[in-house]
Structures are given as C-alpha cells and as structure tokens.
N, C-alpha and C. Protein backbone atom coordinates (compact mmCIF):
# COMPACT_ATOMS: atom_id res chain seq x y z
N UNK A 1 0.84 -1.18 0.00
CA UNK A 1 0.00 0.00 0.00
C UNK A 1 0.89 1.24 0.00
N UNK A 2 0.77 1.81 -1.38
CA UNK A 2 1.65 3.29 -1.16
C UNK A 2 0.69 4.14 -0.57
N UNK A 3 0.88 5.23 0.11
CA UNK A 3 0.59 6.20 0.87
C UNK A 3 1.07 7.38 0.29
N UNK A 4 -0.05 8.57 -0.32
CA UNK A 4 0.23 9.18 -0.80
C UNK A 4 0.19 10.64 -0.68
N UNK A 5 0.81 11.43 0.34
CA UNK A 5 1.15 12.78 1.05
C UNK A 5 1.43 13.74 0.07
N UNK A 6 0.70 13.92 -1.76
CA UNK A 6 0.37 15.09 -1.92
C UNK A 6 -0.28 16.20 -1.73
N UNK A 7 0.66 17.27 -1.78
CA UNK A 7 -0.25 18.39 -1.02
C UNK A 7 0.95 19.57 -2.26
N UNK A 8 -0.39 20.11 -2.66
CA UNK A 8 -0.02 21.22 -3.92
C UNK A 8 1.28 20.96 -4.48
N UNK A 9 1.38 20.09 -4.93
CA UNK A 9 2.65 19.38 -5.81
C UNK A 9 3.69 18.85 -5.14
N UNK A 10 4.08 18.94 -3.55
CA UNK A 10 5.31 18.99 -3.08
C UNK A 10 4.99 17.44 -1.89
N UNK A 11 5.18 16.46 -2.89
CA UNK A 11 5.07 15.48 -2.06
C UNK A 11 6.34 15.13 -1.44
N UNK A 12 6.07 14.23 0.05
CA UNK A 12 7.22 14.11 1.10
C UNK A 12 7.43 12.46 0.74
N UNK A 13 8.21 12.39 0.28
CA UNK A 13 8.84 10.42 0.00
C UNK A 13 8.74 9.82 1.38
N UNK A 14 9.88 10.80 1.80
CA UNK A 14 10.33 10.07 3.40
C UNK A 14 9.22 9.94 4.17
N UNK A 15 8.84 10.86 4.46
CA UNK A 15 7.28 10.22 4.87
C UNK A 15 6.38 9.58 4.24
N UNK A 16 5.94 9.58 3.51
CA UNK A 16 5.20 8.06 2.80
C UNK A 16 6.05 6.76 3.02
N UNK A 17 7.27 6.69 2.87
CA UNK A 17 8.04 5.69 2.82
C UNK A 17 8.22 5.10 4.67
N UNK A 18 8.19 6.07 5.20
CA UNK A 18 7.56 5.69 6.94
C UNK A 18 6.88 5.71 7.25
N UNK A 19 5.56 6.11 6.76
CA UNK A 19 4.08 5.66 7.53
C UNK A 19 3.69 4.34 6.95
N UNK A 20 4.53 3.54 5.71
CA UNK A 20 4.39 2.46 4.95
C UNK A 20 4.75 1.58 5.97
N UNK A 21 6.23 2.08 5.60
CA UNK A 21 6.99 0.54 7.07
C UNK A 21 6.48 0.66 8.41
N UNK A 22 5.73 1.69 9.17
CA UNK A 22 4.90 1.67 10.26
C UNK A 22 3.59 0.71 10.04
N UNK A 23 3.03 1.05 9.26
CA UNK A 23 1.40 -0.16 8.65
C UNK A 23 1.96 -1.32 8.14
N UNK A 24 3.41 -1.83 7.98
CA UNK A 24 3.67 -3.13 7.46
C UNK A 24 4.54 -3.67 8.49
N UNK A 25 4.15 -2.92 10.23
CA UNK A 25 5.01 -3.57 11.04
C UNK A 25 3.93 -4.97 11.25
N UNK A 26 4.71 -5.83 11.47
CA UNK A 26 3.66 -6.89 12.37
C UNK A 26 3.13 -7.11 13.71
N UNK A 27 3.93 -6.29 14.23
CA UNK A 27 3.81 -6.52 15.23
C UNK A 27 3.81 -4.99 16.67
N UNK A 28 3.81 -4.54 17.62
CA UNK A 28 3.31 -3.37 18.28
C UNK A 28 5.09 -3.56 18.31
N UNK A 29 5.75 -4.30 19.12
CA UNK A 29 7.43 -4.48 19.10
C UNK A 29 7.35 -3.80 17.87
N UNK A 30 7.99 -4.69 16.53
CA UNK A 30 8.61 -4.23 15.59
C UNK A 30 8.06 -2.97 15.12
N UNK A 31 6.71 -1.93 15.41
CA UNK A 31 6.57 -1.03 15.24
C UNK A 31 7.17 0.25 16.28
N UNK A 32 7.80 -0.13 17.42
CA UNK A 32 7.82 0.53 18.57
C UNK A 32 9.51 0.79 18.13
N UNK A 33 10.29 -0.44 17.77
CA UNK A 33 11.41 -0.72 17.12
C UNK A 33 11.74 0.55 15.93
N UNK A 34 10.69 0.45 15.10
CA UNK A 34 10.76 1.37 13.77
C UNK A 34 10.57 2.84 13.78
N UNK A 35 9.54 2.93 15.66
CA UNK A 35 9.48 4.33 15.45
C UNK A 35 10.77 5.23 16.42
N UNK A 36 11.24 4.06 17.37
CA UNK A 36 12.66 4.36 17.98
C UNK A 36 13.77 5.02 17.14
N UNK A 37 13.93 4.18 15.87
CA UNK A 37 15.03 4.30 15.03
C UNK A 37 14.75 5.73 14.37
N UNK A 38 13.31 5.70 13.86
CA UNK A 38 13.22 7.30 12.95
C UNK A 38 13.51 8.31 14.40
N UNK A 39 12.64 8.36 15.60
CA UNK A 39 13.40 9.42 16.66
C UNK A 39 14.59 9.46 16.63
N UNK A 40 15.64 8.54 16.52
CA UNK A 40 17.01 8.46 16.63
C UNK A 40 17.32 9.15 15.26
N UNK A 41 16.75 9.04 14.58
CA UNK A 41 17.51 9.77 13.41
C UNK A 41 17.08 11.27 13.25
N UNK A 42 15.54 11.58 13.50
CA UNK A 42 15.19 13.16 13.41
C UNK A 42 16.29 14.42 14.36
N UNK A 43 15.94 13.28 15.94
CA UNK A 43 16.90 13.86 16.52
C UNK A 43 18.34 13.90 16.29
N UNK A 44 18.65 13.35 15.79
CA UNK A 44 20.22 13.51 14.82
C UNK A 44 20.33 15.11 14.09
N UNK A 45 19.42 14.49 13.26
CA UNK A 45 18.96 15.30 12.03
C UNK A 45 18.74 17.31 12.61
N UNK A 46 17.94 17.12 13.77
CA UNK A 46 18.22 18.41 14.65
C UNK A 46 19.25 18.99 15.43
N UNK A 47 20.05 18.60 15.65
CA UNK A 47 21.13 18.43 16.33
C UNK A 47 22.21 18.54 15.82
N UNK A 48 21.71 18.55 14.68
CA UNK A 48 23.55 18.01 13.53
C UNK A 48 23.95 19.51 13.37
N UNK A 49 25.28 19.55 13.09
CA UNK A 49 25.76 20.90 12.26
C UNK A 49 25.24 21.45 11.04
N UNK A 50 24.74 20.63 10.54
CA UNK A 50 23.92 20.77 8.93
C UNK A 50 23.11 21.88 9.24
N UNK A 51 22.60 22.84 8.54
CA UNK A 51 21.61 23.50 8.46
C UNK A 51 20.55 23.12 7.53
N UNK A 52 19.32 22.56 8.27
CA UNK A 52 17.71 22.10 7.69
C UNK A 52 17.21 23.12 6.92
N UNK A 53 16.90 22.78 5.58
CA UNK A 53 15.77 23.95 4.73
C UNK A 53 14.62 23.89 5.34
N UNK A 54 13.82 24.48 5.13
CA UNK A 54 12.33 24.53 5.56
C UNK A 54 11.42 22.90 5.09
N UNK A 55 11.88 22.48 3.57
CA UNK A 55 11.42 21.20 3.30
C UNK A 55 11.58 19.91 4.40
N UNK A 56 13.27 20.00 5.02
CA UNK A 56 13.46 18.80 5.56
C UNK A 56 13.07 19.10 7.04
N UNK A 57 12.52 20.16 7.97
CA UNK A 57 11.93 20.61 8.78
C UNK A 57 10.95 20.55 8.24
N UNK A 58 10.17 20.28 7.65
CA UNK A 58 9.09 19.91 7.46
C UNK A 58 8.11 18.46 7.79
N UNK A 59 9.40 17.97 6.75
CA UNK A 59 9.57 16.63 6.51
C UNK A 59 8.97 16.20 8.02
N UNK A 60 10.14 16.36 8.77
CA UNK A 60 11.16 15.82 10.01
C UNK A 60 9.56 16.02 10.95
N UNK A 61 9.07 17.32 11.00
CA UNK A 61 7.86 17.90 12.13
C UNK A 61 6.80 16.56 11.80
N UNK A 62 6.39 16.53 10.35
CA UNK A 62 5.30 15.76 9.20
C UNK A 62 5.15 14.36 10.55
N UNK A 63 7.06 13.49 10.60
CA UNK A 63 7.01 12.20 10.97
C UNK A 63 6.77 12.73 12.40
N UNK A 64 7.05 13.13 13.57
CA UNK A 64 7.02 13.77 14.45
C UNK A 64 5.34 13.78 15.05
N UNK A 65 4.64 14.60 14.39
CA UNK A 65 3.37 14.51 14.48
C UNK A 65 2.58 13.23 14.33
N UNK A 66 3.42 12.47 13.37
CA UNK A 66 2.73 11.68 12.92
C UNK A 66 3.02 9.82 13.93
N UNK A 67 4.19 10.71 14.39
CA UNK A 67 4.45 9.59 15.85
C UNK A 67 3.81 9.57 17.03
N UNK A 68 3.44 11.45 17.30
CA UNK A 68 2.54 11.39 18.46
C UNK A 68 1.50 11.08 18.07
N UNK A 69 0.77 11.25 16.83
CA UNK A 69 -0.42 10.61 17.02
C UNK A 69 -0.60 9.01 16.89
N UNK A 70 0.01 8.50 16.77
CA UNK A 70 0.36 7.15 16.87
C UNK A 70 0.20 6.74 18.23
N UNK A 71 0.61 8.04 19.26
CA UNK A 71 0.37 7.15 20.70
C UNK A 71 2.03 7.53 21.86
N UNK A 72 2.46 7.92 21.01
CA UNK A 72 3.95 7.81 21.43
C UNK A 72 4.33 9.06 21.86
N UNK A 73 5.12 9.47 23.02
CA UNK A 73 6.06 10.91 23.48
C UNK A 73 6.78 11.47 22.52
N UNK A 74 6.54 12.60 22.30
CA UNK A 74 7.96 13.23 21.57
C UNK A 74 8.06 14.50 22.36
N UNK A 75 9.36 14.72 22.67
CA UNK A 75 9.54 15.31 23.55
C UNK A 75 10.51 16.66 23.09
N UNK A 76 10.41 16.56 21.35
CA UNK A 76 11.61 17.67 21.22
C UNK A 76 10.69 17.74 19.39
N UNK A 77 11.17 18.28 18.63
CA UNK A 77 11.07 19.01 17.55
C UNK A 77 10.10 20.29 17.44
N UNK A 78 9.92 20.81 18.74
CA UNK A 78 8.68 22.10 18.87
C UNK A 78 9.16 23.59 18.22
N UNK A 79 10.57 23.38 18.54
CA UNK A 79 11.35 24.56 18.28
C UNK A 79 11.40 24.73 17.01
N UNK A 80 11.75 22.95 16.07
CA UNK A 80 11.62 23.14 14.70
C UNK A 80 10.59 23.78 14.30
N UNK A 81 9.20 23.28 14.85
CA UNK A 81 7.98 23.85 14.48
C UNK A 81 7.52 25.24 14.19
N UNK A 82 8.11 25.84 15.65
CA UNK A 82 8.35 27.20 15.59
C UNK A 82 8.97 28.26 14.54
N UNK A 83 10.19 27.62 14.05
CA UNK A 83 10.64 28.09 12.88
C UNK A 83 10.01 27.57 11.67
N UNK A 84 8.67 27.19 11.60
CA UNK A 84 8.44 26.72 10.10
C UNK A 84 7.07 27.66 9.77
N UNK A 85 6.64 28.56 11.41
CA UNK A 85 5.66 29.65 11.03
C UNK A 85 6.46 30.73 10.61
N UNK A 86 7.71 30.92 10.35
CA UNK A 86 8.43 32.69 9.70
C UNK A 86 8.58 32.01 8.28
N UNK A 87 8.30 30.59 7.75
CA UNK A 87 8.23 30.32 6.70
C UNK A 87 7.45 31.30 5.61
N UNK A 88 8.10 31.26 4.61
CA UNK A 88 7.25 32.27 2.94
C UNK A 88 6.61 30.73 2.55
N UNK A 89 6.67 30.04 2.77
CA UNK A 89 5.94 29.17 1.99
C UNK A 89 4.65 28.55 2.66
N UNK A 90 3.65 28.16 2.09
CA UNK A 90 2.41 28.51 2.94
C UNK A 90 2.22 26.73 3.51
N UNK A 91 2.63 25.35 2.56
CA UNK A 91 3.00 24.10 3.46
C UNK A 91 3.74 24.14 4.59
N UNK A 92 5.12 24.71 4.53
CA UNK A 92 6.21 24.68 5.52
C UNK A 92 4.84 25.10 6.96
N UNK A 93 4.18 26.59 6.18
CA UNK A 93 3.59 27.49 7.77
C UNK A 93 2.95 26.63 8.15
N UNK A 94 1.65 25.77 7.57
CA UNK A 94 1.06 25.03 7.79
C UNK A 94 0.89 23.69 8.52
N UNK A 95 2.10 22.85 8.35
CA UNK A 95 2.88 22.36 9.10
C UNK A 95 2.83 22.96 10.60
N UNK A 96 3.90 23.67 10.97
CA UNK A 96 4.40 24.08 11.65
C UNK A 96 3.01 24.51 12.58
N UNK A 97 1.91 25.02 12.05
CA UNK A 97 0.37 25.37 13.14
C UNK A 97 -0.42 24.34 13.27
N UNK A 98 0.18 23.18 12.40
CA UNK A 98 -0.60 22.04 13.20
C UNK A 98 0.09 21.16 13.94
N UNK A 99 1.27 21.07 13.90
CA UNK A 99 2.08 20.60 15.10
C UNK A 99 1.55 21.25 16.08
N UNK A 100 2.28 22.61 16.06
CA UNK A 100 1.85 23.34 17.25
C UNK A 100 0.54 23.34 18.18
N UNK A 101 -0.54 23.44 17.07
CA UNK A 101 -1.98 23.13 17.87
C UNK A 101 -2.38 21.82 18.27
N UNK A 102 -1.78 20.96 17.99
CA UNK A 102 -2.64 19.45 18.42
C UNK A 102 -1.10 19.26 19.53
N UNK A 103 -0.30 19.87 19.69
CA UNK A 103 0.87 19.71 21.00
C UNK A 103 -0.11 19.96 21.74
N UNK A 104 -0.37 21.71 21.52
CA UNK A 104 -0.80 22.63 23.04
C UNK A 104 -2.56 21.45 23.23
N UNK A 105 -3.11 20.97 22.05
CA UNK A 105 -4.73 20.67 23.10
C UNK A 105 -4.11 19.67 23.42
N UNK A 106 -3.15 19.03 23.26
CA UNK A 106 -2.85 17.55 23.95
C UNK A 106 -2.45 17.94 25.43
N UNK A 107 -2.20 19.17 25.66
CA UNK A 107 -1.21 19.88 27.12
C UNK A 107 -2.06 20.62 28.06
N UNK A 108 -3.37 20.21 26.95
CA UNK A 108 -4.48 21.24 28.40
C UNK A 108 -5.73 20.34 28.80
C-alpha cells in the first residue's frame, strides 16, 4: 500500500516511505522498534551541524506529528515547528500550526 502525502505538488517520500513501514510492522514491538530508530535519526537530524531547509523541517515535524499521534512521546522538535511559522511558503507554515496546535490541546 503506497501512501500518498500530496499536497499542492510537493510530495514528502520520506514520509510516505515511513508511515508504509509503520502499517507493514507486524507486530506493536517491531513497530515501537521502527518508530525508535526514525526518533534516533530526526533527533540527529536536529542536532547536527547541517543546516535544515524549511522542506526537511518539514519533513522531520510531518514524521514527528505523525508519531505522536500514533500514541507515542515526543519530547523535542517544537522549536523546529516554531521556525516553520516565519516560513514564505504557505505548506512549511502550515505544518508548523498544526504541530503546534494538536501539541498545546494535547497539554491542556
């Protein structure tokens, strides 16, 4: 089953390509396993010396969100979020206010 995250032409691979191997875990383990490894890597990915475009902060928030709603803590990419509302591009902003809003009603 491909999974298909177009949105006004600018589809996200990496995410389709991880909400895939999340729905083709077998098991709650090997899914708990799969979503360990992507935290281990976002948080890399934030952390690193590299400087993130707005796309791969995007990306990165997209799986993020898409872990807490799964059920799971995330305890860090908010700040990314934050920087994706001074975004010119109106996905990046978009992003970035729905992270933000389904954090804060999850916090009250």
């Amino acid at each position: 089953a491909v999974v298909s995250t177009q949105s006004t032409g600018d589809s996200m691979r990496g995410l389709a390509v991880f909400i895939a191997d999340i729905r083709n875990c077998k098991s709650r383990e090997q899914e708990k396993k799969r979503i360990n490894k992507e935290l281990a890597n976002i948080r890399s990915k934030f952390k690193g010396d590299k400087q993130l475009d707005g796309y791969q902060k995007k990306k990165y928030v997209c799986k993020l969100l898409f872990i807490f709603l799964l059920g799971n803590d995330v305890d860090f990419g908010h700040s990314e979020a934050v920087d994706l509302l001074a975004s010119n591009k109106y996905t990046e902003k978009q992003i970035g206010y729905l992270f933000i809003s389904v954090m804060m009603h999850h916090s009250n």
